[in-house]
Structure formats: structure tokens, C-alpha cells
C-alpha atoms as a PDB file:
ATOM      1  CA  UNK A   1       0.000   0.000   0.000  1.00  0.00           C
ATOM      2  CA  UNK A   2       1.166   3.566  -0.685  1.00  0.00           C
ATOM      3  CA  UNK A   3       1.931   5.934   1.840  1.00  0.00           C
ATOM      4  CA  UNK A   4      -0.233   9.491   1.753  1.00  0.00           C
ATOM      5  CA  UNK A   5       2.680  11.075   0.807  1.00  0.00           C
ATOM      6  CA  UNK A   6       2.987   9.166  -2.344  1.00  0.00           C
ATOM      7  CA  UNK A   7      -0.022   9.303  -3.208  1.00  0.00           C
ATOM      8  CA  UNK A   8      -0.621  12.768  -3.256  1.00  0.00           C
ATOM      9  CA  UNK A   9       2.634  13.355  -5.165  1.00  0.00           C
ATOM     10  CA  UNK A  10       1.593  10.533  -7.690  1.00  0.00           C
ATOM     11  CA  UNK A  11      -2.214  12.691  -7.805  1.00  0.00           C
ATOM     12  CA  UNK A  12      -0.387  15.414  -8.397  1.00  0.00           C
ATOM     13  CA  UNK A  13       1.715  14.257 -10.982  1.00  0.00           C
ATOM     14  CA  UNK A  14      -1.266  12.806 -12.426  1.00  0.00           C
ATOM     15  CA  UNK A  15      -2.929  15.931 -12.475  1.00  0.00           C
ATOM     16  CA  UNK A  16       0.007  17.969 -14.181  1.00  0.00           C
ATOM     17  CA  UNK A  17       0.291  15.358 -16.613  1.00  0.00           C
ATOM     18  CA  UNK A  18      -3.863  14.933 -16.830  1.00  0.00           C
ATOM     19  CA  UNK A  19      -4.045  18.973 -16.119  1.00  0.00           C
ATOM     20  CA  UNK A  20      -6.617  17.899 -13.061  1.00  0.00           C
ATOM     21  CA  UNK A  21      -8.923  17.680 -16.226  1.00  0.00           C
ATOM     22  CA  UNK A  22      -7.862  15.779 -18.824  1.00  0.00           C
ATOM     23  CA  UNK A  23      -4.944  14.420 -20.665  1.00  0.00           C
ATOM     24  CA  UNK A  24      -1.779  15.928 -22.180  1.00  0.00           C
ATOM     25  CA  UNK A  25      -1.717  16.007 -25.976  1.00  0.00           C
ATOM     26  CA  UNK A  26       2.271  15.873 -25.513  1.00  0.00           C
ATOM     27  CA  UNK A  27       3.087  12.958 -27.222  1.00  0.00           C
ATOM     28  CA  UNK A  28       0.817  14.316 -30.584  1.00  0.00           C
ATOM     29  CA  UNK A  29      -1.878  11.703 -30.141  1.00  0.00           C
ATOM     30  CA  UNK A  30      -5.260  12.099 -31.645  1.00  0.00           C
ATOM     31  CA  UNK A  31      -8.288  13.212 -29.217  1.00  0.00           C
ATOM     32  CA  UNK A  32      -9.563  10.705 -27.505  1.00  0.00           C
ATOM     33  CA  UNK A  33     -13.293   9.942 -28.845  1.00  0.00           C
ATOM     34  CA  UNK A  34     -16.701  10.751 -26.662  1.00  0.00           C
ATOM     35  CA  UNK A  35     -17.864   7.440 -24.998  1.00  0.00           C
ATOM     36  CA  UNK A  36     -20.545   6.489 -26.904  1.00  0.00           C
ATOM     37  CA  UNK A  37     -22.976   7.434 -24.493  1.00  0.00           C
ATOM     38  CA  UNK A  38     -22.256  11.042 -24.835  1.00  0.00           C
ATOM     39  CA  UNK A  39     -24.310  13.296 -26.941  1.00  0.00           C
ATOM     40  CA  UNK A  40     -23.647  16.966 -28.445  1.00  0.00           C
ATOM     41  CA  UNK A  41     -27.127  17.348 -29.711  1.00  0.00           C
ATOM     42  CA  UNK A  42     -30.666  16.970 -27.735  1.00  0.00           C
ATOM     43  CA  UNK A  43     -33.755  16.551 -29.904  1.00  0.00           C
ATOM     44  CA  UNK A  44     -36.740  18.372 -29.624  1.00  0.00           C
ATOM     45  CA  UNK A  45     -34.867  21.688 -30.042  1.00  0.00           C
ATOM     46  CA  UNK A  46     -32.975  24.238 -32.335  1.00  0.00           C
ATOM     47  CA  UNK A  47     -29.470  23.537 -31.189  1.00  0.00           C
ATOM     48  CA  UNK A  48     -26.099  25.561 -32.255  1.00  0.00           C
ATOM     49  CA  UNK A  49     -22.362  24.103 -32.199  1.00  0.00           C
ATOM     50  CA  UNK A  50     -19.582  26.067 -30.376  1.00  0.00           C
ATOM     51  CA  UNK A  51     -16.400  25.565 -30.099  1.00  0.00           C
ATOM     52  CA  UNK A  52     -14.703  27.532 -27.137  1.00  0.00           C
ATOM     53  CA  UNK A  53     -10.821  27.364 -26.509  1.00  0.00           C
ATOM     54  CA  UNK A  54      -8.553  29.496 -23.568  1.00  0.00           C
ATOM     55  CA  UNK A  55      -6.452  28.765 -20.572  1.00  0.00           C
ATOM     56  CA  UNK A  56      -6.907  27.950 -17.065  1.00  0.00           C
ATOM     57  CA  UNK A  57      -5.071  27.621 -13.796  1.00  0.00           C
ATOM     58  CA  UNK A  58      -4.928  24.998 -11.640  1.00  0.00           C
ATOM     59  CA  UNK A  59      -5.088  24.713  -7.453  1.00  0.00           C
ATOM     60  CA  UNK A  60      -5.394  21.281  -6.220  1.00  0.00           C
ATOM     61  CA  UNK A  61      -5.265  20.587  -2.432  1.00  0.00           C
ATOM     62  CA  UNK A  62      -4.722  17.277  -0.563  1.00  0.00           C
ATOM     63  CA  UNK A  63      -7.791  16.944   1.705  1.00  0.00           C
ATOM     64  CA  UNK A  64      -8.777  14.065   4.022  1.00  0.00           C
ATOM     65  CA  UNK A  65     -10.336  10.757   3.010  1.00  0.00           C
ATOM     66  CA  UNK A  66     -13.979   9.728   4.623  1.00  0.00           C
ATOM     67  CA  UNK A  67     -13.235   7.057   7.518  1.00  0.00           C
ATOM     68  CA  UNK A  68     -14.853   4.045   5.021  1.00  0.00           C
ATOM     69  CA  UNK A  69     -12.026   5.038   2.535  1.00  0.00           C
ATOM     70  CA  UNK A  70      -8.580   5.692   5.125  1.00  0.00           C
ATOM     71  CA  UNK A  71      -6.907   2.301   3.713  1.00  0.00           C
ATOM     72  CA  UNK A  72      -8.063   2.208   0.222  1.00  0.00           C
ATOM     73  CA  UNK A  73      -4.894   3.495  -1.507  1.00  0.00           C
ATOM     74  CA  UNK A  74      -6.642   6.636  -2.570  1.00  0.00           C
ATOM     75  CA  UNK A  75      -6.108  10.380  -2.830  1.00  0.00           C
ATOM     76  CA  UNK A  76      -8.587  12.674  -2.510  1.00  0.00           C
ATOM     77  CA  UNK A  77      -7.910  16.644  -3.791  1.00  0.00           C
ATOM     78  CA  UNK A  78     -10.086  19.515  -3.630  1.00  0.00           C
ATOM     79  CA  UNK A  79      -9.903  21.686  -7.098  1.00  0.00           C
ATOM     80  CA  UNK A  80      -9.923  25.276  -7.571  1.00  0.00           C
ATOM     81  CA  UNK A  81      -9.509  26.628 -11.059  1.00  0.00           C
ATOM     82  CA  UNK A  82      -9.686  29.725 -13.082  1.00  0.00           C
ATOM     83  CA  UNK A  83     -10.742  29.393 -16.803  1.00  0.00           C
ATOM     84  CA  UNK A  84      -9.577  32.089 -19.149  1.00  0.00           C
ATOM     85  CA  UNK A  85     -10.977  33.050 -23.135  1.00  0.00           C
ATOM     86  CA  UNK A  86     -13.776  32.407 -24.498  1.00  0.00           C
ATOM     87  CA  UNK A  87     -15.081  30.226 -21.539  1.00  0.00           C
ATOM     88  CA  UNK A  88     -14.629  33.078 -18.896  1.00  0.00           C
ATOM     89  CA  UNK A  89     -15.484  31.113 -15.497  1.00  0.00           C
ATOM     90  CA  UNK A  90     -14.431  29.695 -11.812  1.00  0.00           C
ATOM     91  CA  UNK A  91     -15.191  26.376 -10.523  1.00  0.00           C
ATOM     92  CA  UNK A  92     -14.415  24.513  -7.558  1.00  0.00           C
ATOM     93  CA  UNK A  93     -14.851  20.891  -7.260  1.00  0.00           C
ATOM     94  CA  UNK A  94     -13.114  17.336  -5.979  1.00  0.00           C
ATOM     95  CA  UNK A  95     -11.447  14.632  -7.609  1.00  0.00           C
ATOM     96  CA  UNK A  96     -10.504  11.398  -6.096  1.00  0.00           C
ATOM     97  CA  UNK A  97      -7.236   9.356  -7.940  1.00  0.00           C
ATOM     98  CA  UNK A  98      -4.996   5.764  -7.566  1.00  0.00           C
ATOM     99  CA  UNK A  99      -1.449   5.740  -8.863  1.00  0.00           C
ATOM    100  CA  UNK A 100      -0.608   1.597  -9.332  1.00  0.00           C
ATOM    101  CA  UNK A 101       2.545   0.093  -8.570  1.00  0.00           C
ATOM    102  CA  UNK A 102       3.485   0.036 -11.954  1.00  0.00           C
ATOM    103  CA  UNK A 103       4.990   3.252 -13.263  1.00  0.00           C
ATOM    104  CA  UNK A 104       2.904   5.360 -15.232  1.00  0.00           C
ATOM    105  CA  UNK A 105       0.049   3.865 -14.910  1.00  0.00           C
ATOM    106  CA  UNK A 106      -2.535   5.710 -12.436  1.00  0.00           C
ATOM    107  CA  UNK A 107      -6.426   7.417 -12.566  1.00  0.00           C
ATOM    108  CA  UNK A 108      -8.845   9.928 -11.236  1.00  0.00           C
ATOM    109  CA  UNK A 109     -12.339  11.086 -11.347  1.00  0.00           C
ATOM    110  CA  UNK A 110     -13.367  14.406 -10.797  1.00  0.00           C
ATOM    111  CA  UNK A 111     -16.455  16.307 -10.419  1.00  0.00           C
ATOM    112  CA  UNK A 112     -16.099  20.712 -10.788  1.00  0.00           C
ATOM    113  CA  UNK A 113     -18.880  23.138 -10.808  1.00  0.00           C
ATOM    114  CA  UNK A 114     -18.222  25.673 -12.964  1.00  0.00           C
ATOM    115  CA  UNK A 115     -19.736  29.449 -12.854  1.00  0.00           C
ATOM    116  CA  UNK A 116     -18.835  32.010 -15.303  1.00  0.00           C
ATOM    117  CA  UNK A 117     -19.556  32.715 -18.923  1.00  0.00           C
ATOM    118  CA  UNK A 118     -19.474  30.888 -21.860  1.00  0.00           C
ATOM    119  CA  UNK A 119     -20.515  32.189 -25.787  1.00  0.00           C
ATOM    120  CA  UNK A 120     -21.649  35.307 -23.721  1.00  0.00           C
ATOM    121  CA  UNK A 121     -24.675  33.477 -21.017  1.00  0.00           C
ATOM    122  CA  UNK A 122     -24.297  33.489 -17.915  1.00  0.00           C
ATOM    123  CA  UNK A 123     -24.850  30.661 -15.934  1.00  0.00           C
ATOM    124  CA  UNK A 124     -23.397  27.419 -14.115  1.00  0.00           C
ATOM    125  CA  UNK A 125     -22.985  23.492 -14.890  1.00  0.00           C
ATOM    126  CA  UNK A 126     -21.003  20.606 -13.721  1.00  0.00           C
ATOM    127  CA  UNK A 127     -18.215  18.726 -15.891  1.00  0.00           C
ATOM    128  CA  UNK A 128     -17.615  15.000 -15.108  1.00  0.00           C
ATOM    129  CA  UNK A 129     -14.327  14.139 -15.315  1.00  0.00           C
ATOM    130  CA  UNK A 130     -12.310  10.302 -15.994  1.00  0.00           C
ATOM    131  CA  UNK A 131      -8.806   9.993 -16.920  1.00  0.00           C
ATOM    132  CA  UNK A 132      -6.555   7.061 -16.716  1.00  0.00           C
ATOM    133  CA  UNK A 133      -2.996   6.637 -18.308  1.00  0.00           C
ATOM    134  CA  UNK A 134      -2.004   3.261 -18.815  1.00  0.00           C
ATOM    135  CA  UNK A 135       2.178   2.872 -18.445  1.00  0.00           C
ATOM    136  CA  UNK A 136       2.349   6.355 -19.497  1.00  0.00           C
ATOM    137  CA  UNK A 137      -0.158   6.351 -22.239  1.00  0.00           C
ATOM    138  CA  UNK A 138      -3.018   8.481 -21.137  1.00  0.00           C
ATOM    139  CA  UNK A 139      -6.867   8.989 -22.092  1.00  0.00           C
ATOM    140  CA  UNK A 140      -9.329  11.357 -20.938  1.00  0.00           C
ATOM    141  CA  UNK A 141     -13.194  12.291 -20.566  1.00  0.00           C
ATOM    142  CA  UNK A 142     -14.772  15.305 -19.700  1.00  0.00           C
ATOM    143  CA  UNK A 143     -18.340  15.492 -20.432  1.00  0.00           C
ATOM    144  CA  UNK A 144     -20.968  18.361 -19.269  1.00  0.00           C
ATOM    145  CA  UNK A 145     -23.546  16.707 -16.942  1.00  0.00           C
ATOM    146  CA  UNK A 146     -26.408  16.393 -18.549  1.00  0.00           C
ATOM    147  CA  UNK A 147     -29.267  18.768 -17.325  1.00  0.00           C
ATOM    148  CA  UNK A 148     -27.039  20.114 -15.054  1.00  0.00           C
ATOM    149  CA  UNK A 149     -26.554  23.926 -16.946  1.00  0.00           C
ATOM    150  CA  UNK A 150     -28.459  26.646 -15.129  1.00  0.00           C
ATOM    151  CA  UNK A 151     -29.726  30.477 -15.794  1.00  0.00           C
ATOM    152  CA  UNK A 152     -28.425  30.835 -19.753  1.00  0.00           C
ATOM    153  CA  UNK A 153     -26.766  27.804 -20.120  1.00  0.00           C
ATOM    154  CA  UNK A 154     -29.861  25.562 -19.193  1.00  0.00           C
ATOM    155  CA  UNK A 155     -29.333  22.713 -22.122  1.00  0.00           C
ATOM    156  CA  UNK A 156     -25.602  22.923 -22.472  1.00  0.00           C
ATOM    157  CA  UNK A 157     -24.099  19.714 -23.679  1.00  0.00           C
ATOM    158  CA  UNK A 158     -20.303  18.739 -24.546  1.00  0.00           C
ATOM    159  CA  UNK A 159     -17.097  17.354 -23.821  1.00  0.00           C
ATOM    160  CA  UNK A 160     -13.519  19.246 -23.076  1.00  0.00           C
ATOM    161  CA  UNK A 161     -10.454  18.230 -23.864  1.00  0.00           C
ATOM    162  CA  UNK A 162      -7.351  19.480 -21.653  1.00  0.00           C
ATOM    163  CA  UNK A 163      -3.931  20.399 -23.431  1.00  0.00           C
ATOM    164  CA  UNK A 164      -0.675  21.328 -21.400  1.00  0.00           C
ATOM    165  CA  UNK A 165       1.677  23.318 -23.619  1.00  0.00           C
ATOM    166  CA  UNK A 166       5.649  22.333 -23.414  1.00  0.00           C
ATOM    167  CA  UNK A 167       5.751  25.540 -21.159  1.00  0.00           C
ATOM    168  CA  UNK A 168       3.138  24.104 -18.994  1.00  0.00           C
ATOM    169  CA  UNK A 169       0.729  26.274 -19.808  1.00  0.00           C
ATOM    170  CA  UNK A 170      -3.138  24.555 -19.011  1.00  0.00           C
ATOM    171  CA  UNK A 171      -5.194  25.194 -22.059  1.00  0.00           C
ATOM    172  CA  UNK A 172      -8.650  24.164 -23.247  1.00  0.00           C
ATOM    173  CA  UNK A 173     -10.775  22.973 -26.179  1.00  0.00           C
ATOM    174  CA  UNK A 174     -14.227  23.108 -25.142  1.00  0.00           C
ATOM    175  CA  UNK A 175     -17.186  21.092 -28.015  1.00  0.00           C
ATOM    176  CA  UNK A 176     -20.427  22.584 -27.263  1.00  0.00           C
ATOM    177  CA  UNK A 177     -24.292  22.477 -27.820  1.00  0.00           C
ATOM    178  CA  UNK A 178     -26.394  25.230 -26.245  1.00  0.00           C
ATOM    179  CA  UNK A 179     -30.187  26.031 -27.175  1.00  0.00           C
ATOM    180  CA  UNK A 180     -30.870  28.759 -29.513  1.00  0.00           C
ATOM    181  CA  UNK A 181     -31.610  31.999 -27.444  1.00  0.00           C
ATOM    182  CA  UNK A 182     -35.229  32.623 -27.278  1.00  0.00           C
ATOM    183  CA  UNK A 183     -36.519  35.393 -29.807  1.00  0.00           C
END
């Protein structure tokens, strides 16, 4: 079993190399494609497709495991993060992770409100976050919650992908669907 310690710097790692929302494009692999279960469009409704791209920065904080989880291997991080560009937005959130025994292999899931704006509404919604890397090879998802966009973004749909430049710069490319605004 790891020690706290390790774990924390292996979540952390993770989360540089993952950008605590996704994975690095480094190695010039393709974008990972939507689980199948994910859809950009909703019936029933005039839709439009947006494409939003910027920066962010990153806090993640080591916080304290419930008393069920203590000896499970796992980290647990709080998230604070600052999006910058066309999505224009704070969110806080929490992401739990597992770094195996075998080197570059590790995981996390994550859950992050974010509140801001995005194509110019207002509003809130959650992104769902899963990321692995598998002996250094990693994948991500980050999909909008469905149902969960609020105020102007009420129907916003889509998936994120994380980049993190050679610098180390945290950028994003965010695939959306939002209802057409009323008339």
C-alpha cells in the first residue's frame, strides 16, 4: 500500500500530466473519442455548435479521506480553477485518484462546478471528469452533466479536452451544444 505522501505526489503528478482535467496532448496523439454514451445534440430543439478554446489555472489541495475510505490506496484533492478566453469562469470541485505500482500507470475522477460565462450566457454546470494513463499512455473524458446547466446555459451539452503546452501552460478545447436563445 502507498503511503499518503505518495499518493498525493503521484495525484499530483497525475494531475500535471492529466491537467486535473484531462490528458496531455504531448506525445501528438489524436483526441480521444466521446464514450458512446455522450451526446452533443438533444432533440426536440434548435441547437447551435460552439467551439470555445482558452487557458486555465490549476489549485489542487490534498484533503482528508472519509473514515470508510482511510486504507483504500486513494487520494482525494479539492480543485480550484480559473478558466480564461472564451469560456470566462471559476469552478471549484473534488477529484478522487490511484497511482498503481506500476509506473505510469494511475487514474482519477473528478467532479467541478463551474460558474462564469461561456458564448456570452451566464450561468453554471457541472463537468464530469475520468482519466486514466495506462504505463504512461493516457486517455481522458470530460463530459458536461447532462441537465445540469443553469440560468443561460440551461441545455448545455459537450465534452472538453485538456492540453498542457511544453511551457506548462493549461489550455482548453471546449465542443459545445447550447439552445438557440429565445426570440
Amino acid at each position: 500500500m502507498q503511503r499518503p505522501s505518495q499518493l498525493l505526489a503521484a495525484a499530483l503528478s497525475l494531475a500535471v500530466v492529466i491537467g486535473a482535467t484531462g490528458t496531455v496532448h504531448a506525445t501528438g496523439s489524436a483526441t480521444p473519442p466521446v464514450p458512446a454514451t455522450v451526446s452533443l445534440t438533444q432533440p426536440a430543439s434548435a441547437m447551435t455548435s460552439h467551439l470555445a478554446t482558452g487557458s486555465f489555472d490549476v489549485r489542487l489541495a490534498r484533503q482528508a479521506l472519509s473514515d470508510v475510505a482511510a486504507g483504500s490506496g486513494l487520494g482525494r484533492l479539492s480543485i480550484d480553477k480559473r478558466f480564461h478566453g472564451e469560456l470566462d469562469a471559476a469552478s471549484i470541485g473534488e477529484m478522487l485518484s490511484f497511482t498503481s505500482a506500476t509506473d505510469g500507470s494511475a487514474g482519477y475522477v473528478a467532479l467541478e462546478t463551474v460558474r462564469g460565462t461561456l458564448a456570452g450566457r451566464r450561468g453554471s454546470f457541472v463537468l464530469q471528469h475520468s482519466a486514466t494513463m495506462t504505463r504512461g499512455a493516457p486517455a481522458q473524458w470530460i463530459t458536461v452533466v447532462p441537465d445540469s446547466g443553469t440560468d443561460a446555459l440551461a441545455g448545455l451539452a459537450g465534452r472538453m479536452i485538456v492540453e498542457i503546452g511544453a511551457d506548462g501552460a493549461h489550455g482548453y478545447r471546449f465542443e459545445f451544444t447550447l439552445p438557440d436563445a429565445a426570440p
